[in-house]
Protein backbone atom coordinates (compact mmCIF):
# COMPACT_ATOMS: atom_id res chain seq x y z
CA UNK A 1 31.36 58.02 -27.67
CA UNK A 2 29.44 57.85 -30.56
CA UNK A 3 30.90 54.62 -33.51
CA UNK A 4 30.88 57.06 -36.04
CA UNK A 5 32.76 59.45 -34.29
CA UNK A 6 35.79 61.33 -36.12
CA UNK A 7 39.82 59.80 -35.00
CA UNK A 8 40.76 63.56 -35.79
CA UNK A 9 38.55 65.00 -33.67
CA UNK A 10 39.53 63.26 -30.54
CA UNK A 11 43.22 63.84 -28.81
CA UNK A 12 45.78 61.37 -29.73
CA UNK A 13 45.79 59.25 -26.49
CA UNK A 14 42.15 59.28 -26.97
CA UNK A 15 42.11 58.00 -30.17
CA UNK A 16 44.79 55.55 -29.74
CA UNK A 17 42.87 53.87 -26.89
CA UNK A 18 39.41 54.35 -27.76
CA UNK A 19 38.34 50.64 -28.05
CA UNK A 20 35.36 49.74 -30.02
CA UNK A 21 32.71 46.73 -30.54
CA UNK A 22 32.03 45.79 -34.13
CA UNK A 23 28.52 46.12 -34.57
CA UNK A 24 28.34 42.76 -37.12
CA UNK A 25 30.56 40.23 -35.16
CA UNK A 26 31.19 42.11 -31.82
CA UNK A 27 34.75 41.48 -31.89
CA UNK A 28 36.55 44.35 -30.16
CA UNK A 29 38.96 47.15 -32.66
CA UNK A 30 41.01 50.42 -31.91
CA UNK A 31 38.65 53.31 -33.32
CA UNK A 32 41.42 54.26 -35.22
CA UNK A 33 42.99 51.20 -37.31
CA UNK A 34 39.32 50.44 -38.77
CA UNK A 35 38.41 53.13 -41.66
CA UNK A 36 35.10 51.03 -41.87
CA UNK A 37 33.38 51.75 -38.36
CA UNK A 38 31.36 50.51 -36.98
CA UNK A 39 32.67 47.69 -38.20
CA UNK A 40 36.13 46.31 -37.49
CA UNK A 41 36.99 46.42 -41.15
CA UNK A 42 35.83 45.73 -44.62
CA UNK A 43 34.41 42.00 -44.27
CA UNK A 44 31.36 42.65 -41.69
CA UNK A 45 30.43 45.76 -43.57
CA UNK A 46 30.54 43.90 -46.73
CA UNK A 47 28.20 41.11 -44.66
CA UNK A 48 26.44 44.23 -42.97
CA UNK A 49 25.50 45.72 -46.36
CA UNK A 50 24.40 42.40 -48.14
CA UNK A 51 21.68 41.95 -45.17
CA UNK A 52 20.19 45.01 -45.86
CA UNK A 53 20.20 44.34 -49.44
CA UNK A 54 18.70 40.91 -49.03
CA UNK A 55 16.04 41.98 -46.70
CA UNK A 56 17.45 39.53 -44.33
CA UNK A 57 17.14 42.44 -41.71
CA UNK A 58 13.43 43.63 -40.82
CA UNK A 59 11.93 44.95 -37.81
CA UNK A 60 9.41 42.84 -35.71
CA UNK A 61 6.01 42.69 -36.44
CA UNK A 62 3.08 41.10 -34.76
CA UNK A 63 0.42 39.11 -36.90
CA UNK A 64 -2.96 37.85 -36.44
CA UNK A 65 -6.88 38.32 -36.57
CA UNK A 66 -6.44 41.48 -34.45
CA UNK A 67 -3.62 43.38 -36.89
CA UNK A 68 -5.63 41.90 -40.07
CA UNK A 69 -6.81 45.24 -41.71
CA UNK A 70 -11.08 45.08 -42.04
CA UNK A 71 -13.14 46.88 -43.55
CA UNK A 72 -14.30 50.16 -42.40
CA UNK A 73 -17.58 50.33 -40.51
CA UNK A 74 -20.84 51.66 -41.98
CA UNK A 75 -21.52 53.37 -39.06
CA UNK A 76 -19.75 56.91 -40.89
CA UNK A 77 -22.29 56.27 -44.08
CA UNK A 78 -24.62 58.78 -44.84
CA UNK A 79 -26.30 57.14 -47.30
């Protein structure tokens, strides 16, 4: 099931059981007493959200002499 998906959508057994993982602190909620999925409520979106802003989140890079950008060859001159 997808953490965004909609309590309404689902049957009411469903719903009522449908366990989820917060995706900040992991700690397990009921998809439908959180109105802040994926997060178990309004702290760890709160935390979520100030990451982001921060930049404290960033994808991996790699760095060194070979993904240094050079200077393009001469080779393509037609000088």
């Amino acid at each position: 099931m997808h953490a965004n998906a909609n309590p309404n959508d689902l049957p009411g057994d469903v719903a009522q059981s449908t366990s989820l993982k917060c995706s900040y602190c992991a700690k397990p909620y009921v998809l439908t007493q959180s109105s802040h999925r994926p997060f178990c409520g309004p702290r760890c979106q709160q935390l979520d959200l100030r990451n982001w802003l921060t930049e404290s989140y960033g994808l991996p890079h790699e760095s060194g002499p070979e993904h240094q950008l050079t200077e393009p060859d001469d080779e393509f001159d037609e000088a």
